[in-house]
Protein backbone atom coordinates (compact mmCIF):
# COMPACT_ATOMS: atom_id res chain seq x y z
CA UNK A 1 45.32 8.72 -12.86
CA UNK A 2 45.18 5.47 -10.95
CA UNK A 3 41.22 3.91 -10.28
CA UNK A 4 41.59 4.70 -6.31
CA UNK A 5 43.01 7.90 -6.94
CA UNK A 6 39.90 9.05 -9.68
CA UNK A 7 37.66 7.65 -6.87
CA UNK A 8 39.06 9.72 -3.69
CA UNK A 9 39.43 13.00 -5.62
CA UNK A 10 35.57 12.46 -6.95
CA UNK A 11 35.16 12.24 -3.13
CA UNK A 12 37.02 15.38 -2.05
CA UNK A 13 35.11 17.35 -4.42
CA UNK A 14 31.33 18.18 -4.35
CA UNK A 15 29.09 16.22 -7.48
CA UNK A 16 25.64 16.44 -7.99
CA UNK A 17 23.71 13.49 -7.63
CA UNK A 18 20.18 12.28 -7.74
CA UNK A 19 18.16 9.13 -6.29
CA UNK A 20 15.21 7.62 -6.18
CA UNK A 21 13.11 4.48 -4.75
CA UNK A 22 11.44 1.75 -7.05
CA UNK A 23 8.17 3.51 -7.83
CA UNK A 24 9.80 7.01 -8.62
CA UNK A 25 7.68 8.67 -6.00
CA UNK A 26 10.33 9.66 -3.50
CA UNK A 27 13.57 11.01 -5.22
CA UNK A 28 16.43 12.85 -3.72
CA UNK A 29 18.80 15.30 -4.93
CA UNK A 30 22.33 16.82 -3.47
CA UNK A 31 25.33 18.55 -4.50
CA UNK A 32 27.26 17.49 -0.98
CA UNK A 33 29.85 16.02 -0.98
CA UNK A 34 30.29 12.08 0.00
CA UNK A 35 32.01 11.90 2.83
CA UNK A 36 32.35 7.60 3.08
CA UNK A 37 30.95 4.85 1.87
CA UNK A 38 30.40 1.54 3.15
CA UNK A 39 28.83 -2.10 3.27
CA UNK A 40 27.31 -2.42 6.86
CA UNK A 41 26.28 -6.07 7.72
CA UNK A 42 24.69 -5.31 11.06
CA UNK A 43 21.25 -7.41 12.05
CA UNK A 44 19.01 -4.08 12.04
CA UNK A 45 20.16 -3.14 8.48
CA UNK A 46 20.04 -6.36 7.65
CA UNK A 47 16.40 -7.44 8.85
CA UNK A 48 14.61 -4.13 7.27
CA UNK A 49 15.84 -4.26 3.76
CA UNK A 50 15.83 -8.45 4.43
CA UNK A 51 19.17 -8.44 2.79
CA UNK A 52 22.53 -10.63 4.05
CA UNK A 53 24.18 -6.90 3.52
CA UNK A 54 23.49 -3.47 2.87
CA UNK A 55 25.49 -1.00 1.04
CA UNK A 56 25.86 3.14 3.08
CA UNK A 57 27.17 6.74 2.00
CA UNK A 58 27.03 9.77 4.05
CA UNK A 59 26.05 13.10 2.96
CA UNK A 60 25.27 16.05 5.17
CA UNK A 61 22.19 16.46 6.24
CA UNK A 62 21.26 19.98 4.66
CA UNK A 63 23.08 18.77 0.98
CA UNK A 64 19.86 16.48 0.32
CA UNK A 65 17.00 18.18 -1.02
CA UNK A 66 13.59 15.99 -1.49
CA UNK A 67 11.55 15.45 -4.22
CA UNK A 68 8.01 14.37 -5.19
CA UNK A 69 6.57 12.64 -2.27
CA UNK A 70 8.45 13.39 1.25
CA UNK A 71 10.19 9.92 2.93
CA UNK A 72 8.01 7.63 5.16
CA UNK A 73 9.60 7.92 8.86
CA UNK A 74 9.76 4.77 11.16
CA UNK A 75 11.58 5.37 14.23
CA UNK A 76 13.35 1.71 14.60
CA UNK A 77 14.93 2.26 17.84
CA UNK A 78 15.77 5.75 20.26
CA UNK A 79 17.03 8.30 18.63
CA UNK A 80 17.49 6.21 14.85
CA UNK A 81 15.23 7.38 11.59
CA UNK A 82 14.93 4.88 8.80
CA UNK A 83 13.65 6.70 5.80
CA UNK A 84 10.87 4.85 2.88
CA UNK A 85 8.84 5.24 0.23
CA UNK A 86 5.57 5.07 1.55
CA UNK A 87 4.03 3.47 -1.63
CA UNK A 88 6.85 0.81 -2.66
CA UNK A 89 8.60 0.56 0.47
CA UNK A 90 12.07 1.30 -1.01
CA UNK A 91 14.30 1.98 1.60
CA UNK A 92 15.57 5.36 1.05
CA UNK A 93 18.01 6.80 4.23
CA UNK A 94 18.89 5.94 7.97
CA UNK A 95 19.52 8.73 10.12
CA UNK A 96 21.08 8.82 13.85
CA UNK A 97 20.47 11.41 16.47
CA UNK A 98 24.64 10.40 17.49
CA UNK A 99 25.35 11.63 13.41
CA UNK A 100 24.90 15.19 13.44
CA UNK A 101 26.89 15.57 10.36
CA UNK A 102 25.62 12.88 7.42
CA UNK A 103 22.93 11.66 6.87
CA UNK A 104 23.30 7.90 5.36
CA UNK A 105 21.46 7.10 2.05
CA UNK A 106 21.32 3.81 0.54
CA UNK A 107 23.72 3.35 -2.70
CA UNK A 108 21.05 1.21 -4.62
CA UNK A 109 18.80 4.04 -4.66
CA UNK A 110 21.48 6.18 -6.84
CA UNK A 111 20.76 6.71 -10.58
CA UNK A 112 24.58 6.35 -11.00
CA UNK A 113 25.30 3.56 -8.54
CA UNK A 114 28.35 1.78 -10.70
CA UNK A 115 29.74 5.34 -9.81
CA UNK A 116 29.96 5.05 -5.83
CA UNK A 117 31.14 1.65 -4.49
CA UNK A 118 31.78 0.88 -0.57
CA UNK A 119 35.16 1.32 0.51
CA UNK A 120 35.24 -0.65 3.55
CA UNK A 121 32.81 -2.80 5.88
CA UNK A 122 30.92 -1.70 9.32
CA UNK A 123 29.82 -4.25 11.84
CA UNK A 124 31.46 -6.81 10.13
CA UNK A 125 31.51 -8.98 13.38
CA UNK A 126 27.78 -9.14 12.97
CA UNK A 127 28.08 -10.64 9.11
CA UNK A 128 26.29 -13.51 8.33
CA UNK A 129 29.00 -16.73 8.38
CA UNK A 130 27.40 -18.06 4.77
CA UNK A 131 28.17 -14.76 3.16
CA UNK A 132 30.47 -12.98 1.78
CA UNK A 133 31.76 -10.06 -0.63
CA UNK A 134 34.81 -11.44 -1.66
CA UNK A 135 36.77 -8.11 -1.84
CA UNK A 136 39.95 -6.46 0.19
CA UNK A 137 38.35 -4.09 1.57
CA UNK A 138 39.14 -3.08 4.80
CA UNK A 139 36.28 -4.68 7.94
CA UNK A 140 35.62 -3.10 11.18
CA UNK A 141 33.86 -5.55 14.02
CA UNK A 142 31.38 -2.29 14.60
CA UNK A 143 31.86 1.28 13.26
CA UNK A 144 34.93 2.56 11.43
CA UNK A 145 37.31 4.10 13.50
């Protein structure tokens, strides 16, 4: 079976994975399954994890169970959750009042991250000119779709 073809049917099926921010304290567990995921360049994501990009998947919101200590909640604008651990300050999950499906956790916090890779590119209009991912994936000005 062909890369891209191994990666979409590990998408269309339902895996277990677990997650967790620097310190170990806040960890995350679901057997959802991933529904996309994405590099979003947008200023917000960019200015709280004060990265040039950050990397998305969704899950539904019931498939993620938490462990250890619950998420930090800082509401960054109406109706938007940005999830952290409240003793490293790992950025853990954003969620959207507008998503009622998925809720989107950050691929760096994955234990098997080499596993998941973004697929395409939100708010790519929005990218920072002196950087770039050199890939062929496919970029949307804002969301996908």
């Amino acid at each position: 079976m062909k890369p891209a073809a191994v990666f979409l049917a590990a998408l269309s099926r339902e895996v277990s994975m677990k997650g967790h921010c620097h310190c170990g304290a806040v960890r995350w567990e679901s057997d959802g399954e991933v529904a996309w995921s994405c590099y979003c360049h947008c200023s917000d994501c960019r200015r709280i994890c004060a990265s040039p990009v950050t990397a998305f998947f969704g899950l539904p919101h019931g498939s993620v169970k938490w462990i250890g200590d619950e998420p930090q909640v800082y509401n960054s604008s109406e109706g938007v959750e940005r999830l952290f651990c409240g003793i490293c300050g790992t950025q853990m999950a954003y969620r959207n009042a507008k998503d009622r499906v998925n809720i989107h956790l950050y691929i760096a916090t994955l234990e098997a991250h080499e596993e998941l890779p973004p697929r395409f590119h939100v708010f790519h209009s929005d990218r920072l000119k002196w950087f770039d991912t050199d890939d062929r994936l496919p970029r949307y000005a804002k969301t996908a779709g």
